[in-house]
Every structure is written in structure tokens, then in C-alpha cells.
Protein backbone atom coordinates (compact mmCIF):
# COMPACT_ATOMS: atom_id res chain seq x y z
CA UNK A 1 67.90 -126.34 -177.50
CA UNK A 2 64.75 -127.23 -175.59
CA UNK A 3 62.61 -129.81 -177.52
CA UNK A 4 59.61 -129.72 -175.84
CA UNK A 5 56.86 -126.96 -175.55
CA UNK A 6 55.85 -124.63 -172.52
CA UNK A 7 55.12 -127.02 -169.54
CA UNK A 8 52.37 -124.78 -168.56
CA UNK A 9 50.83 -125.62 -171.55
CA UNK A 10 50.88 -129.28 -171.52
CA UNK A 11 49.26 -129.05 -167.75
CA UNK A 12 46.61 -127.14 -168.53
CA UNK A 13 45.71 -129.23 -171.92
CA UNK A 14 45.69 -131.98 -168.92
CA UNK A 15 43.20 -130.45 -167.07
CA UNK A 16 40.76 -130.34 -169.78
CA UNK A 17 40.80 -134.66 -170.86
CA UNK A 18 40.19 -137.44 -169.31
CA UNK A 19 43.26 -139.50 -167.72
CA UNK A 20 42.98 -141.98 -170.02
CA UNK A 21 42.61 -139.71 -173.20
CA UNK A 22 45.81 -137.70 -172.22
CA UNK A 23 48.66 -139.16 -173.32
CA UNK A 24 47.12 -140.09 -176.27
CA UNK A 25 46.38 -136.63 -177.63
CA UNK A 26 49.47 -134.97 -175.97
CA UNK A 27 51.30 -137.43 -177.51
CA UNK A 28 50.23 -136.43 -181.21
CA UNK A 29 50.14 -132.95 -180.29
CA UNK A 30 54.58 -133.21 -178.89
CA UNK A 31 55.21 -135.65 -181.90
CA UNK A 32 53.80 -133.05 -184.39
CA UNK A 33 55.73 -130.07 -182.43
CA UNK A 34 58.89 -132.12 -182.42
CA UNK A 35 58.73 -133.42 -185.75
CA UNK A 36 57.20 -130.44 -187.76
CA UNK A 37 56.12 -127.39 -186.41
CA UNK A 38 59.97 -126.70 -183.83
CA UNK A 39 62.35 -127.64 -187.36
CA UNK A 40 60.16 -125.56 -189.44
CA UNK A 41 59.32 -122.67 -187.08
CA UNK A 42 62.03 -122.29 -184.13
CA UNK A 43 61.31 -122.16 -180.88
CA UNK A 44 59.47 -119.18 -180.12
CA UNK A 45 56.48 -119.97 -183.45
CA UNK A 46 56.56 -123.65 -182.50
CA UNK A 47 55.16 -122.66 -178.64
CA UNK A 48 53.11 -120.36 -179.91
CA UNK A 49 51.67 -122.92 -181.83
CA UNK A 50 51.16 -125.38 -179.18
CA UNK A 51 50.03 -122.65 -176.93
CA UNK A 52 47.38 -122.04 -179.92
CA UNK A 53 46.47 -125.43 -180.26
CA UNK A 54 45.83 -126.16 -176.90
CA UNK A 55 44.02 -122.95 -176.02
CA UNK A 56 41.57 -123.90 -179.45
CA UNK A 57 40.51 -126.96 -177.86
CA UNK A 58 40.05 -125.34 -174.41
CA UNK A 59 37.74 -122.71 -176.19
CA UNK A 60 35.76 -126.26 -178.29
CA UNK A 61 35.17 -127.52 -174.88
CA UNK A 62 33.86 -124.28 -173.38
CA UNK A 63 32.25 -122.49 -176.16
CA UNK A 64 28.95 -123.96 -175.68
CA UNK A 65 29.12 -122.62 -171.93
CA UNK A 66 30.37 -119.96 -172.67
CA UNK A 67 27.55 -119.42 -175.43
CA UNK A 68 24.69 -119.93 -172.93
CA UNK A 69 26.35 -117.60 -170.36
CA UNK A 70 26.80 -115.15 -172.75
CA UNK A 71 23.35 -115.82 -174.02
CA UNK A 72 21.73 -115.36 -170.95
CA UNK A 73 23.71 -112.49 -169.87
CA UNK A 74 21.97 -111.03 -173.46
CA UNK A 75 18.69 -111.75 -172.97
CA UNK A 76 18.41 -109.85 -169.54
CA UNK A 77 19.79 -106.84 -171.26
CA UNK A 78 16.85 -107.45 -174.29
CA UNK A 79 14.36 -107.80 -171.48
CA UNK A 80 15.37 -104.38 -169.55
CA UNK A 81 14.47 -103.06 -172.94
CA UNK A 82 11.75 -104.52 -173.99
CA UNK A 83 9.82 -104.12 -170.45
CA UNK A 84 11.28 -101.77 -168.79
CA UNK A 85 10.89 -101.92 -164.64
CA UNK A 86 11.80 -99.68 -161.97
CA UNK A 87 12.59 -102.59 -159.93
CA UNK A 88 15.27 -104.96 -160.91
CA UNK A 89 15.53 -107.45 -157.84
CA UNK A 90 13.78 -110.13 -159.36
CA UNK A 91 15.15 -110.13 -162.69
CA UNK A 92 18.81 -109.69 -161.09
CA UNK A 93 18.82 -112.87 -158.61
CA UNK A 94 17.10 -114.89 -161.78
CA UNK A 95 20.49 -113.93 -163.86
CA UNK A 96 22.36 -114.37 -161.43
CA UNK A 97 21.25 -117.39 -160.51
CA UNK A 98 21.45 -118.37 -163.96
CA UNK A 99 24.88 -117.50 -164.67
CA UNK A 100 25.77 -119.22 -160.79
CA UNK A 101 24.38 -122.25 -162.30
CA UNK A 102 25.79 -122.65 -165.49
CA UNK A 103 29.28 -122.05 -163.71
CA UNK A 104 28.85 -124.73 -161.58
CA UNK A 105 28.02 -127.05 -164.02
CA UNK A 106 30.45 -127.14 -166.15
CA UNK A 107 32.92 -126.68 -163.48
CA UNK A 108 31.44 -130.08 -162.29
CA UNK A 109 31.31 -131.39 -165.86
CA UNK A 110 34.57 -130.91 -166.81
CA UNK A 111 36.08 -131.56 -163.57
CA UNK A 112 34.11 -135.17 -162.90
CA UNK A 113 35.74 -135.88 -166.68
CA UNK A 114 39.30 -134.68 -166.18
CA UNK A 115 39.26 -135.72 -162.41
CA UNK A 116 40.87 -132.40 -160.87
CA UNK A 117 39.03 -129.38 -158.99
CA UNK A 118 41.56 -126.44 -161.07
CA UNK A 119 39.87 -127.93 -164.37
CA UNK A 120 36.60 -126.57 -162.71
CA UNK A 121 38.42 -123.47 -161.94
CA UNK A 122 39.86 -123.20 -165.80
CA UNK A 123 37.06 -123.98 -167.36
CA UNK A 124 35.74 -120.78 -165.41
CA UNK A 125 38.23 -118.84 -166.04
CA UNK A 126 37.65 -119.68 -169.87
CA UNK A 127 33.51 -119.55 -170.28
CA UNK A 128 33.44 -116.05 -168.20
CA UNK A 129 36.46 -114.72 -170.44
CA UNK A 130 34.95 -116.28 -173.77
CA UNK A 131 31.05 -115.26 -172.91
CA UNK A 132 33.11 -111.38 -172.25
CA UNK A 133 33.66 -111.15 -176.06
CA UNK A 134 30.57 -112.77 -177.08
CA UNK A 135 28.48 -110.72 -174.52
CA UNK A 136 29.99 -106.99 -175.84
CA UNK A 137 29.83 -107.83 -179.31
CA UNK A 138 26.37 -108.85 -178.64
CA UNK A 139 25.57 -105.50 -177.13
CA UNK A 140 27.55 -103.55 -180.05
CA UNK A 141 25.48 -105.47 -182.43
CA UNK A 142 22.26 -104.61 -180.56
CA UNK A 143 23.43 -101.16 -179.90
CA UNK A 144 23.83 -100.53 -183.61
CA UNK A 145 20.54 -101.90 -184.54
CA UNK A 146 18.29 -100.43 -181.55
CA UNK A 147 19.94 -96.92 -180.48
CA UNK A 148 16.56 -94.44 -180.57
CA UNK A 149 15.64 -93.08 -177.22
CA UNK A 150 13.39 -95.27 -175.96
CA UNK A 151 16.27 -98.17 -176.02
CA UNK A 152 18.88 -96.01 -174.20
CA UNK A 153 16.63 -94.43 -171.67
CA UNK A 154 15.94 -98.03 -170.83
CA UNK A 155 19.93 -99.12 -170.79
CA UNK A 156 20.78 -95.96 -168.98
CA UNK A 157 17.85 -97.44 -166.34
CA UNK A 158 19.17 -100.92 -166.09
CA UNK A 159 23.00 -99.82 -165.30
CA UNK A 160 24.23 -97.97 -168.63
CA UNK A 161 26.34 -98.48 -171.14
CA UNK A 162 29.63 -98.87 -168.69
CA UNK A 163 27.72 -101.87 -166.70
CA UNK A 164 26.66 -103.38 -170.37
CA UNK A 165 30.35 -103.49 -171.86
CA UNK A 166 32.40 -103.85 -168.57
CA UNK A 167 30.48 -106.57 -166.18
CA UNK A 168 30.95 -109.09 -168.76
CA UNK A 169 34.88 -108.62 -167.86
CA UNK A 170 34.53 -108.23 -164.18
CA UNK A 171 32.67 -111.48 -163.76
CA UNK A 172 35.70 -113.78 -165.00
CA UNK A 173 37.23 -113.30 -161.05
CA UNK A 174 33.65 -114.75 -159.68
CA UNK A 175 33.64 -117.03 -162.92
CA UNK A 176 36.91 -118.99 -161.85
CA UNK A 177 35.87 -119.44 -158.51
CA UNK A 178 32.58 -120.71 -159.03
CA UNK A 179 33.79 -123.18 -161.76
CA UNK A 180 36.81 -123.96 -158.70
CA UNK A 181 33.89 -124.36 -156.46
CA UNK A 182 31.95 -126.88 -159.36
CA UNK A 183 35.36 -128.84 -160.11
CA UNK A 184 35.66 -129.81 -156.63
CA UNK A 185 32.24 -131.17 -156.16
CA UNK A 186 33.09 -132.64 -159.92
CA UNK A 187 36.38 -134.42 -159.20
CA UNK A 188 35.08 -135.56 -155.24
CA UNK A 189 32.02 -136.97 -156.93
CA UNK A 190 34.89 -139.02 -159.09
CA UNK A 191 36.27 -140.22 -156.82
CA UNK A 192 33.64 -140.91 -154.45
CA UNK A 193 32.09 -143.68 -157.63
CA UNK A 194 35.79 -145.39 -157.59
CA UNK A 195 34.55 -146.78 -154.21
């Protein structure tokens, strides 16, 4: 019986530490799979487990990313309702140059720290799928309080309800490659101050 839990796993708990911090952690993590969790659960609970574990300290490290993103992404949708406009340009390039930003930066961030460009490209993957949930449950919640005319004339202006509750999905394809596109600046600019 296999003894250790899904390689996939381990790699991409690796992306997300520092080299030096690595074995370290995995290390507790495998000793408390071996010892406790795989005699006690089988197999099949014991990854799950691991696969949990790991993918709750992926979501500590990108939550408060993932929080502004979604946070931003928020706030434009408040401000197409409060002031309505006929003309979105300016208020579309300053989200989405908001939301460019913040990608790259923690792509950087976690990349420099781990030292590999796919950490820049997980942790993208990760904000623009954890900022998804925030961002429609967010709108629900603002749905549910605002929902007279006024407010939905305004969403039904600024893209509808379909833009408001699917974009926040569609942008996790753009989300991994911009945080691919921060984690190699991130892990070059590592290596680059070895020298």
C-alpha cells in the first residue's frame, strides 16, 4: 500500500514556501499523514486530507489577494450604481488596471519567496478562483439589500446581472497568466540578487 500522499500535492505545497521552509513543513505535514491520519483513515480520507491541508494554506497565503481583488472588483460594481455613466472607458481600464496589478504582485511576491515562475502562475490561479466566490456572494449580498429599480436599471447599464455573477469566473484563465507573467519577473529577480 502506498504510504505517501498525492505527489501533485506535495509539489504544489512546494511552490507556495520558501526552499528553506519546505522540508520542514512537508516533513510534519508526511509524518502526521503517515503516522495518524493513513492508519486511522485509509488511503483515499488520508489524501483527501493532505489535499485539504495543503489547499488551506494555499487559500491563507492568497486570501488577502484574493480579498482586495475581489474587493475591488466590488467597488466598481457599487460605483456603476451609485453614479451611474453612460460611458464606462475610464472606470473599466482603472479596474482593470487594478485587478492587472494586484495579479502581478503577488505573482511576483510569492514567486521571489518560493523561487519558481508556476508559483506566480498558482497563486493566480488561486486569488482569481478565491476572489470568484467572494466577488458573487458579494453581489448576492448587495443584490438582496439594494434590488429597487433604480439599482437594476443601473446593473442592467453596466453589463447585467450575467456579467456581475459570471466575469468573476472567466477571469481565473487571465488570472493564472498574469500571476505566470508576475512569478517570472518574481523568481528572475531571485535569482538575479544571488549574484
Amino acid at each position: 500500500m502506498r504510504t505517501t500522499p498525492p505527489s501533485w500535492a506535495e509539489s504544489l505545497l512546494r511552490l507556495f514556501l520558501p526552499p528553506h521552509v519546505f522540508p520542514s513543513l512537508s516533513g510534519d505535514l508526511l509524518e502526521h499523514y503517515r503516522d495518524s491520519i493513513l492508519p486511522a483513515r485509509g488511503l483515499g480520507r488520508a489524501d483527501r486530507w493532505y489535499v485539504t491541508q495543503v489547499l488551506e494554506f494555499i487559500a491563507r497565503k492568497t486570501l488577502p489577494w484574493a480579498a482586495l481583488f475581489a474587493g475591488s472588483f466590488l467597488a466598481r460594481g457599487a460605483l456603476d450604481v451609485l453614479r451611474p455613466t453612460t460611458d464606462f472607458h475610464t472606470r473599466a481600464e482603472l479596474s482593470t488596471g487594478i485587478g492587472v496589478g494586484l495579479l502581478l504582485s503577488a505573482g511576483f511576491s510569492i514567486a521571489r519567496r518560493s523561487g519558481s515562475f508556476l508559483a506566480g502562475a498558482a497563486a493566480g490561479c488561486a486569488i482569481t478562483a478565491i476572489a470568484s466566490v467572494l466577488t458573487i456572494g458579494g453581489n448576492v449580498v448587495r443584490l438582496a439589500l439594494w434590488h429597487d429599480p433604480r439599482v437594476m436599471s443601473a446593473v442592467a447599464a453596466s453589463g447585467g446581472l450575467d456579467e456581475a455573477f459570471s466575469l468573476p469566473a472567466i477571469l481565473i484563465l487571465p488570472g493564472v497568466a498574469l500571476g505566470g507573467i508576475g512569478g517570472l519577473l518574481g523568481a528572475g529577480s531571485r535569482c538575479f540578487s544571488r549574484y
